[in-house]
Protein backbone atom coordinates (compact mmCIF):
# COMPACT_ATOMS: atom_id res chain seq x y z
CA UNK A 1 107.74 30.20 98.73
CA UNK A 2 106.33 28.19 101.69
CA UNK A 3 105.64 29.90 104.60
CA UNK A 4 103.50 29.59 108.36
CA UNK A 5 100.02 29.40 108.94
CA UNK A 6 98.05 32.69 109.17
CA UNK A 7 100.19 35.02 107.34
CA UNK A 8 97.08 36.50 105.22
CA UNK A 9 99.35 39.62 103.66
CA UNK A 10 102.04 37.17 102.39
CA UNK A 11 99.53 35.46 101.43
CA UNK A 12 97.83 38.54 98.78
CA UNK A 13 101.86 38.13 97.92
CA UNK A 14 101.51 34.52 96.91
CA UNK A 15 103.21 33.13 99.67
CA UNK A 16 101.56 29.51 100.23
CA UNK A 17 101.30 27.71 103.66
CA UNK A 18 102.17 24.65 102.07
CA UNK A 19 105.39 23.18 102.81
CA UNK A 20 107.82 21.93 100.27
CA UNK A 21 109.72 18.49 101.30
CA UNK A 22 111.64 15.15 100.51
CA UNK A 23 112.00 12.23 101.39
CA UNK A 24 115.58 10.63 101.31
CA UNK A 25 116.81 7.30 102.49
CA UNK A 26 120.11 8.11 104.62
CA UNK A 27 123.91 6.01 104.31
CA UNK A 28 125.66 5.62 107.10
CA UNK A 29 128.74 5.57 105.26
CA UNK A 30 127.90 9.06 103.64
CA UNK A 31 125.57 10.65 105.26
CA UNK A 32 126.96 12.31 108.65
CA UNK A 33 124.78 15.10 109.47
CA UNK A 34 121.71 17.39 108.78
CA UNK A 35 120.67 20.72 108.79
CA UNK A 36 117.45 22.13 108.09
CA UNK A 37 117.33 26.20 107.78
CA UNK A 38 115.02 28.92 106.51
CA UNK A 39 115.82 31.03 103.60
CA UNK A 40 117.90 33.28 106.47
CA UNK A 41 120.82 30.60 105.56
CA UNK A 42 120.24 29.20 101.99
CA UNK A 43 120.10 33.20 100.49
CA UNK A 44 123.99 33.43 100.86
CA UNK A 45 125.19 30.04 101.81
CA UNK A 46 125.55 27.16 99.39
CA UNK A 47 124.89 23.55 100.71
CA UNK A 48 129.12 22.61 100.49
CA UNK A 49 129.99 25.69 102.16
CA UNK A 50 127.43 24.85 104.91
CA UNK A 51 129.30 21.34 105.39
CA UNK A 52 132.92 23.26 105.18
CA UNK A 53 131.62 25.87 107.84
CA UNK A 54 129.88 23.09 110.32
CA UNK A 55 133.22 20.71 109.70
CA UNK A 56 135.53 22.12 112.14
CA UNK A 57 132.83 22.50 115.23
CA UNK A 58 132.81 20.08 117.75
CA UNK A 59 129.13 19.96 117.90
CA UNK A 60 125.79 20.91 116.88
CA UNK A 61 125.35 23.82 118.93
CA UNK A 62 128.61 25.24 117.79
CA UNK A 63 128.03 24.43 114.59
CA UNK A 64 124.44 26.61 114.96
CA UNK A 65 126.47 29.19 116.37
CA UNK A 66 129.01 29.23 113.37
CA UNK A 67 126.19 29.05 110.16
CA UNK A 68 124.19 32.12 112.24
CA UNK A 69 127.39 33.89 112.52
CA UNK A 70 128.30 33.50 109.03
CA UNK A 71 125.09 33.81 107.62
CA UNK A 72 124.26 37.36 109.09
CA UNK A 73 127.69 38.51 108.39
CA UNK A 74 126.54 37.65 104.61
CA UNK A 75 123.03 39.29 104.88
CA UNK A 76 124.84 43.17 105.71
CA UNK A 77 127.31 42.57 103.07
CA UNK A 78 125.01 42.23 100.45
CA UNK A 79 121.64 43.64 101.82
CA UNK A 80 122.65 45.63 105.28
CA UNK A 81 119.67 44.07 107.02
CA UNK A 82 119.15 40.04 108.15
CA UNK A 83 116.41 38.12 107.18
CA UNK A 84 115.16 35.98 110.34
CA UNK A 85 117.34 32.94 110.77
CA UNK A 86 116.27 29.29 111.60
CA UNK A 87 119.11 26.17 111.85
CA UNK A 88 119.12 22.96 113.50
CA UNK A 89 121.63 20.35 113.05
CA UNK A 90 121.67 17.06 113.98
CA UNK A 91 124.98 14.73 114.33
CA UNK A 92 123.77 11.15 112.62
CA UNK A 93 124.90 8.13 113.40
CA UNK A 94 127.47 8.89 115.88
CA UNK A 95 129.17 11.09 114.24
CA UNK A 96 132.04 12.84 116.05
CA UNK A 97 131.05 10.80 119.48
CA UNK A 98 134.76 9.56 119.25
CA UNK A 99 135.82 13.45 119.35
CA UNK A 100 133.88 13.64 122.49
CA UNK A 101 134.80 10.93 124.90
């Protein structure tokens, strides 16, 4: 597991500092957004479902507020505490600016 700098106990735990990445080439015709999220999201929320949850938003912010919301909700069904929750996502190339205007 990669986590931040500094954390010498998770560290004894063998949690590393280095972080784990790709690199991916992105289709316009495909590719229409992107989140990025800690483990607070990917524990309880396949990739798909993320998509199906974000879909209906009209916006990133929205869509933030929507994976948080359903990603807690998931975290005291199964372990009645949350693990600390990080999403961004970014709208690529345009998409939904049409909704917006």
């Amino acid at each position: 597991m990669s986590r931040s700098l500094g954390d010498a106990v998770a560290h004894t735990a063998g949690v590393i500092s280095d972080p784990e990445f790709t690199e991916k080439e992105l289709d316009p015709s495909t590719d229409r957004v992107i989140v990025v999220a800690t483990d607070g999201l990917w524990e309880f929320v396949e990739n798909d479902e993320t998509i199906e949850l974000l879909e209906p938003t009209p916006g990133p912010a929205e869509a933030v507020d929507c994976l948080v919301k359903e990603a807690n909700a998931r975290w005291m069904q199964e372990e009645q505490v949350i693990d600390d929750t990080t999403i961004i996502v970014a709208h690529l190339f345009d998409y939904k600016a049409s909704d917006e205007e």
